[in-house]
Protein backbone atom coordinates (compact mmCIF):
# COMPACT_ATOMS: atom_id res chain seq x y z
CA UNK A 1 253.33 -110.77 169.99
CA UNK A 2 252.45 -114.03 169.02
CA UNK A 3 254.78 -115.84 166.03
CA UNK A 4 254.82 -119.40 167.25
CA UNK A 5 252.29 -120.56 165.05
CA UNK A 6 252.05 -118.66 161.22
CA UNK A 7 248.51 -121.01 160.12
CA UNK A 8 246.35 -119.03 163.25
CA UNK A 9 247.19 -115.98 161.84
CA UNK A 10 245.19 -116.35 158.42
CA UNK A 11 242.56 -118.21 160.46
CA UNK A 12 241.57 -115.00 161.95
CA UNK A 13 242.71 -113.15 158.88
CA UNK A 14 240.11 -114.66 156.88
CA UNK A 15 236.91 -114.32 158.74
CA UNK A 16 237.55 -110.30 158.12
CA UNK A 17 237.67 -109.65 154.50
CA UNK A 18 234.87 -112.53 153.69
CA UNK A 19 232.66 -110.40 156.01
CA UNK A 20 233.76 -107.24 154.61
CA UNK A 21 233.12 -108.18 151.22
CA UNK A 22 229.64 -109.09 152.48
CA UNK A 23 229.76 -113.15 152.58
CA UNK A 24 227.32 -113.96 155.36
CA UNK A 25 229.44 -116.30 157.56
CA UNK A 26 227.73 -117.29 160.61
CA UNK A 27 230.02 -115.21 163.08
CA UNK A 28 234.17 -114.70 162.82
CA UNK A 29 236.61 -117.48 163.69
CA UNK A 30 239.59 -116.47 165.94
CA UNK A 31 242.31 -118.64 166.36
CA UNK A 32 245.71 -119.43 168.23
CA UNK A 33 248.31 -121.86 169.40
CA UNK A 34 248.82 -123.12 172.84
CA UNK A 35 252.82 -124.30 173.85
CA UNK A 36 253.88 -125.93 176.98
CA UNK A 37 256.99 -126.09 179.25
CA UNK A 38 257.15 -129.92 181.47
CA UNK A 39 259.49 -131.09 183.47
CA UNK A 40 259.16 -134.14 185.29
CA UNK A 41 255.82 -133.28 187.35
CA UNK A 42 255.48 -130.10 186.77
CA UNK A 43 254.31 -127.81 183.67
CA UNK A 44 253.28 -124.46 182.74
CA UNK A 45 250.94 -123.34 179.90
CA UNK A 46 251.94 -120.92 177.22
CA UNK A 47 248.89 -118.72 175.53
CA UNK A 48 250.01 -117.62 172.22
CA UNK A 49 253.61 -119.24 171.91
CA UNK A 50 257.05 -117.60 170.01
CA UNK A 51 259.10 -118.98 167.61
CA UNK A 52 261.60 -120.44 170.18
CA UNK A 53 259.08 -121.85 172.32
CA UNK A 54 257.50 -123.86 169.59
CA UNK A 55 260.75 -125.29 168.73
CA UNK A 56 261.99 -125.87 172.31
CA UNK A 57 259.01 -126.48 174.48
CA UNK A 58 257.11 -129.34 174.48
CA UNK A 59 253.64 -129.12 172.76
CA UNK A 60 252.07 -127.01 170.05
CA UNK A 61 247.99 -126.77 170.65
CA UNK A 62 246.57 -125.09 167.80
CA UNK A 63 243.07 -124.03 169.28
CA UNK A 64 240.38 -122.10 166.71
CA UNK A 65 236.74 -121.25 167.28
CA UNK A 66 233.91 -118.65 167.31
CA UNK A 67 232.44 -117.08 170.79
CA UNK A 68 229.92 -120.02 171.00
CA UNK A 69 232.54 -122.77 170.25
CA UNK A 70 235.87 -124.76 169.00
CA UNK A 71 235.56 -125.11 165.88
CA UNK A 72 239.04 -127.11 164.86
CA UNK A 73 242.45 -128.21 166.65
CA UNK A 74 245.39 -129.78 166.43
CA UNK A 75 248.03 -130.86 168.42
CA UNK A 76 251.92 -131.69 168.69
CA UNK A 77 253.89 -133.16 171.59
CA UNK A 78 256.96 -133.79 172.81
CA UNK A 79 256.66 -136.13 175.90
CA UNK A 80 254.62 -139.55 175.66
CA UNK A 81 251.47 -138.70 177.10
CA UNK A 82 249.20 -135.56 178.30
CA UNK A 83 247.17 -135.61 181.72
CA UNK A 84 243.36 -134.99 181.16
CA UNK A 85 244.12 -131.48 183.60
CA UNK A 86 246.67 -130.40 181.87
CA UNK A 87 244.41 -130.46 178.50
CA UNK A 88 241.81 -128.97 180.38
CA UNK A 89 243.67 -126.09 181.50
CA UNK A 90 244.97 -125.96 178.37
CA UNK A 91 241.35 -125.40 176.06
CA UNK A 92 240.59 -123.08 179.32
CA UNK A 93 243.63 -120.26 178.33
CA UNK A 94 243.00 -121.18 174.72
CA UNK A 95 239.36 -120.13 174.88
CA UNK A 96 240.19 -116.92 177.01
CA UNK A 97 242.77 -115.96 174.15
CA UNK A 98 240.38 -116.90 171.53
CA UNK A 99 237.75 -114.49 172.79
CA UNK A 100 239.93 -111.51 173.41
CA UNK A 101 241.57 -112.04 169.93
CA UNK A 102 237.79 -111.64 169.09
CA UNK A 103 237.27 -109.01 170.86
CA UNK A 104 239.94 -106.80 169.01
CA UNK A 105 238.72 -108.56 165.31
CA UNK A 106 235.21 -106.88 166.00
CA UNK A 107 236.98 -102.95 166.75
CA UNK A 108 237.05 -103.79 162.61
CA UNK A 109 234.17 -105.37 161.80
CA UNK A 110 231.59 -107.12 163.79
CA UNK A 111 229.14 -108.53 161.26
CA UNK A 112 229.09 -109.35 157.97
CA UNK A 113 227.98 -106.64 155.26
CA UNK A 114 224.11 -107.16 154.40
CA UNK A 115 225.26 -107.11 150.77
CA UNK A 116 228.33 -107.88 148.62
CA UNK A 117 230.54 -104.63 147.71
CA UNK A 118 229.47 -103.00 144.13
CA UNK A 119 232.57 -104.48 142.67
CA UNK A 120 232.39 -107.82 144.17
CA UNK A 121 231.79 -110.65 141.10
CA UNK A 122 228.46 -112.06 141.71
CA UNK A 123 225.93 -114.21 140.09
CA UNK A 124 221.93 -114.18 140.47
CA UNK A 125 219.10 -116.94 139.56
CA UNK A 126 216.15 -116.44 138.62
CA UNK A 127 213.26 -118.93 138.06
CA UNK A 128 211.02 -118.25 135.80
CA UNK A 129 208.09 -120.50 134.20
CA UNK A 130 208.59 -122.64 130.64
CA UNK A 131 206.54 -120.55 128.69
CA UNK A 132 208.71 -117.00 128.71
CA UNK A 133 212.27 -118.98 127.77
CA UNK A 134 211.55 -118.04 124.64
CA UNK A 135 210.39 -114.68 125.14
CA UNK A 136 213.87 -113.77 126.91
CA UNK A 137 215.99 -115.27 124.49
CA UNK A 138 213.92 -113.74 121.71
CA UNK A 139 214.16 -114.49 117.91
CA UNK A 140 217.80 -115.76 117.11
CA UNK A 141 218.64 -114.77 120.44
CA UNK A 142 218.46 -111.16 119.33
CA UNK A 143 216.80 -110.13 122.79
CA UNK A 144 219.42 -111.69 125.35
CA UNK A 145 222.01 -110.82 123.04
CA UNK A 146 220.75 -107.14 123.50
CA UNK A 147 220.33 -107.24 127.12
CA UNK A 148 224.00 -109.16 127.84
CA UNK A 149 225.04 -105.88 125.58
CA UNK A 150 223.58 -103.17 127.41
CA UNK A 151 223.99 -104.29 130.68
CA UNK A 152 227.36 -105.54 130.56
CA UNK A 153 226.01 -108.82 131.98
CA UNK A 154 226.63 -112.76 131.02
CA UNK A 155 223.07 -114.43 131.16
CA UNK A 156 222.67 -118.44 130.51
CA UNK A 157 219.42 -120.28 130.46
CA UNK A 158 218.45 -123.75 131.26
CA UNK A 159 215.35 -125.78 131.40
CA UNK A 160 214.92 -127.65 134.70
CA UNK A 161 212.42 -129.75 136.15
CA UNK A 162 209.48 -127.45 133.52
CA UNK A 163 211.33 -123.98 134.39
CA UNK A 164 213.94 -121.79 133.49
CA UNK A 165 216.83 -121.51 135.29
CA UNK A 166 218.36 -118.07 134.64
CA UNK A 167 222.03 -117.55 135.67
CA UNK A 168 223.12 -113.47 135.88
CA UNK A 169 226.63 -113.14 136.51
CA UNK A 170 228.41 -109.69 136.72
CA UNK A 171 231.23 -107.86 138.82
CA UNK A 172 228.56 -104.86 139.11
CA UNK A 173 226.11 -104.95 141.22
CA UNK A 174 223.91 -102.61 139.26
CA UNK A 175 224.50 -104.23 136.17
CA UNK A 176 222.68 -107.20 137.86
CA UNK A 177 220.00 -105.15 138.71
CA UNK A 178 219.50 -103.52 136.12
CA UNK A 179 219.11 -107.43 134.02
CA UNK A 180 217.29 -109.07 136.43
CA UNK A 181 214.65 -105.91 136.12
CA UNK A 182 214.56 -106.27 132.41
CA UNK A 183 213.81 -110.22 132.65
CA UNK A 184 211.13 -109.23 135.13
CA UNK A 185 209.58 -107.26 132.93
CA UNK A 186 209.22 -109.41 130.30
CA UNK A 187 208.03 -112.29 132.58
CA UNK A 188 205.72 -110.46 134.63
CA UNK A 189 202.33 -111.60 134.86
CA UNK A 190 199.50 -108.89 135.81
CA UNK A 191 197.17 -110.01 138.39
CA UNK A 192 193.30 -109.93 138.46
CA UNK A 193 192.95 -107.22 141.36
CA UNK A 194 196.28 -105.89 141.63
CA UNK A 195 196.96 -102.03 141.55
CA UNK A 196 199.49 -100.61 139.14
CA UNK A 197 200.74 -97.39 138.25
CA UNK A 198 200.30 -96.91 134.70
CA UNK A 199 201.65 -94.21 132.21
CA UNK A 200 199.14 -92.79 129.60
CA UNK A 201 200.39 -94.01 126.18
CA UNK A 202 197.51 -92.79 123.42
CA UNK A 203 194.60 -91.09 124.09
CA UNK A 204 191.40 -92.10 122.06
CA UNK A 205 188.17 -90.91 122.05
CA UNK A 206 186.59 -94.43 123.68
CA UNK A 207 189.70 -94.05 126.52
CA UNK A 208 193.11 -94.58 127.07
CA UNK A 209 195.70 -96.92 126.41
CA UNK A 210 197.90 -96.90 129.42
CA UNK A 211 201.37 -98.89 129.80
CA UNK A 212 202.37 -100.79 132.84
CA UNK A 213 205.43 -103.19 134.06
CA UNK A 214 205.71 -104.13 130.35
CA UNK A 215 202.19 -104.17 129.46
CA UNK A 216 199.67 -102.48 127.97
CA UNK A 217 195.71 -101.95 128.39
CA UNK A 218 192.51 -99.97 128.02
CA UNK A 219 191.56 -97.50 130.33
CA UNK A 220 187.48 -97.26 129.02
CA UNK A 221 186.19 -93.89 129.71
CA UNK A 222 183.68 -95.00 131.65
CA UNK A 223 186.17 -96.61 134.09
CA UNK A 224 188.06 -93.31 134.33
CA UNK A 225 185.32 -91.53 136.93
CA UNK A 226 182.18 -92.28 138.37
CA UNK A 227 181.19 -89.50 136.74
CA UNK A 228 180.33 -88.74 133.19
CA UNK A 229 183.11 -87.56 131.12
CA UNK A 230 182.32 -86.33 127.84
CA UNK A 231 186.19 -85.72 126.47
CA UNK A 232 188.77 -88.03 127.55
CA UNK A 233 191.57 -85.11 126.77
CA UNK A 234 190.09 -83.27 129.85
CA UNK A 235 191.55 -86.03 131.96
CA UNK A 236 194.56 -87.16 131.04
CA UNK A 237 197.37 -86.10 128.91
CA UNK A 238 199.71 -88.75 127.17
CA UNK A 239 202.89 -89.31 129.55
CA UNK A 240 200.63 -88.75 132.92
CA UNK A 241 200.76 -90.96 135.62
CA UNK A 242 197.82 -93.13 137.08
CA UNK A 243 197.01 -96.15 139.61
CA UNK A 244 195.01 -98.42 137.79
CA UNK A 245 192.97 -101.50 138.89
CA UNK A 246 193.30 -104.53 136.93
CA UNK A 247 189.21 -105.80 136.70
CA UNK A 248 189.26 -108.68 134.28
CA UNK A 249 191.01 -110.12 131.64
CA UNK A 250 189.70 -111.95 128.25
CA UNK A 251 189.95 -115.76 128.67
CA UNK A 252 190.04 -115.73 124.69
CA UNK A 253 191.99 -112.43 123.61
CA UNK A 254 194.32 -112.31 126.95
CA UNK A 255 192.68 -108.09 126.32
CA UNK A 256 192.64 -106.34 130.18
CA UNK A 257 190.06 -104.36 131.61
CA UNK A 258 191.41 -101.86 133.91
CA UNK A 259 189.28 -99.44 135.96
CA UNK A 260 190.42 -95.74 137.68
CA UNK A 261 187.07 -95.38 139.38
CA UNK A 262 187.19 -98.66 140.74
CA UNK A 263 189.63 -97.31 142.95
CA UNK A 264 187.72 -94.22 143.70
CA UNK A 265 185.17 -93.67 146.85
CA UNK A 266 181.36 -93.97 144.94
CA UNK A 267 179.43 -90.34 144.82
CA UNK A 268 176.13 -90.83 147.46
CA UNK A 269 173.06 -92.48 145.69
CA UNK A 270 175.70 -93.53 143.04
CA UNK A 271 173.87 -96.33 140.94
CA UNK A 272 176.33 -98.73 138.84
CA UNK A 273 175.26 -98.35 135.21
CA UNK A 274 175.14 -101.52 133.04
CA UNK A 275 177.56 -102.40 130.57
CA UNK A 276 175.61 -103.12 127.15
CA UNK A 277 178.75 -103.51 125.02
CA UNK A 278 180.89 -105.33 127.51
CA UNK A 279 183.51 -102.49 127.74
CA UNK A 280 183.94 -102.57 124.31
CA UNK A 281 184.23 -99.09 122.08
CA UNK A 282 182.37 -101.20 119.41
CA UNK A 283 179.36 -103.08 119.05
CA UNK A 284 180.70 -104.75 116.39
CA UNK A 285 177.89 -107.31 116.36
CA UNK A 286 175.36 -105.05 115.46
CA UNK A 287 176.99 -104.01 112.70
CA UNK A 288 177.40 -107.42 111.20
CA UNK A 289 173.28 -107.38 112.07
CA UNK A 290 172.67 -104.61 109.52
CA UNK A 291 175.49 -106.30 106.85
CA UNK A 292 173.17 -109.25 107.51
CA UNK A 293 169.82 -107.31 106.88
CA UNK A 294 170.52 -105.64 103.96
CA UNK A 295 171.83 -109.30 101.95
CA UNK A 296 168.72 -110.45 103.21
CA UNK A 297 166.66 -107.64 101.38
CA UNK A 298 168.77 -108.18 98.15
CA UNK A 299 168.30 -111.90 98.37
CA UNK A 300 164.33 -110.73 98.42
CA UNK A 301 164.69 -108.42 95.73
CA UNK A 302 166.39 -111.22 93.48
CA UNK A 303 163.48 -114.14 94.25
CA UNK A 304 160.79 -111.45 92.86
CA UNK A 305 162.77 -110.43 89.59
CA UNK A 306 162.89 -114.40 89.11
CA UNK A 307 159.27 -114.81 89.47
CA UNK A 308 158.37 -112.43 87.25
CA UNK A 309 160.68 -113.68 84.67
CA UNK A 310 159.23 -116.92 84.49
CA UNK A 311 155.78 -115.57 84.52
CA UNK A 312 156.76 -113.38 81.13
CA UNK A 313 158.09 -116.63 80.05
């Protein structure tokens, strides 16, 4: 027993629970205090020193430290000096206490937790870019009012530096998770070239409209198979799953393309058929072509009736 010395006690005390409750601390601290007996020439080292030989020997060495190293002391004497071998010896029993105090600390725990305990408080950041602040906070605040409700969470936002600095701060972990998932989704940016998994939304008879990570996009039906497909309902059912390939998206609409088949192996002799429309389900241009004939015919029809007026005139 060792009850010389009551601040090495919390020193190795400490190092426990903040691993335990998953702070990542670079390795435990141990500590403990180092007494000594002199008399005239002679003196004798005390490892881990009582309560009466604090107050009647002559030195109190408090010693603490990690397995690779000291990392504080302190010292009190009673005599007017200390010879450089007697301090030596001294750190030399201190360290061999230090690592067998160690030694029993890591029967409990050896290493910190990866993560903090579900019930620890925490607090997340997120970065996200300029543009979406306003997107999370929403009209009047109404969508981080809404999240903060159902999540249980408290969420702040700050410009910095041209981003936005958002602070999630819970004592549940999955509360956290489940925020910093919604903000994600709203932020999220698809990818030219990136697979997702989508989930068929409406079914049309041009394609699909398919849902992914927040967003939505055509599935054209002739980017479903490499294959004809004549009904679009023989392929998919609304609510069914499917990887999707993002191809393109509109410089000027901000409209994806996605493609099934792109991710499919081609058919042998397959030949790539040309897109006339551009992937769209209508050629909207040549109908504004036969709007434009037919005023052309009336303006015709009109120059002929005024002729022959005149010439009745």
């Amino acid at each position: 027993e060792s009850n010389g010395s009551s601040s090495m006690a919390p020193v190795c005390a400490g190092s426990l629970p903040l691993m335990d409750a998953g702070i990542q601390i670079k390795s435990a601290v141990s500590g403990i205090a180092m007494g000594m007996i002199a008399e005239g020439d002679r003196s004798a080292i005390l490892t881990g020193i009582l309560g009466d030989e604090d107050a009647l020997g002559d030195m109190d060495f408090k010693v603490t430290g990690t397995a690779n190293g000291i990392t504080a002391c302190q010292m009190d004497i009673k005599i007017d000096g200390l010879p450089y071998e007697t301090l030596e010896k001294a750190l030399d029993q201190a360290k061999e206490g230090r690592l067998h105090i160690l030694d029993c600390m890591s029967e409990s725990i050896s290493v910190a937790r990866e993560d903090l305990k579900p019930h620890a408080p925490r607090m997340v950041k997120l970065t996200i870019d300029k543009s979406f602040i306003g997107a999370v906070i929403g009209p009047g605040g109404k969508v981080i009012q809404e999240m903060q409700e159902v999540t249980g969470t408290v969420i702040n936002i700050e410009e910095e530096d041209n981003k936005g600095i958002v602070s999630i701060s819970s004592s549940n972990k999955e509360s956290i998770d489940q925020a910093v998932a919604w903000i994600n989704k709203i932020t999220f940016t698809p990818e030219v070239g990136d697979v997702y998994e989508a989930v068929v939304k409406t079914i049309m008879p041009y394609g699909a409209f398919v849902d992914f990570q927040g967003k939505s996009g055509l599935l054209h039906i002739s980017e479903i198979s490499h294959s004809r497909i004549e009904n679009v309902e023989d392929v998919f059912e609304e609510g069914d799953k499917v990887k999707v390939k993002l191809v393109e998206i509109d410089n000027r609409t901000g409209k994806m393309r996605l493609s099934r088949k792109a991710l499919m192996d081609k058919p042998e002799g397959y030949k790539e058929r040309e897109r006339r429309d551009g992937g769209n389900h209508r050629n909207k241009g040549g109908q504004g072509g036969h709007r434009g004939g037919r005023r052309d015919n009336r303006d015709r029809r009109d120059n002929r009736d005024r002729r022959d007026d005149r010439k009745r005139d």
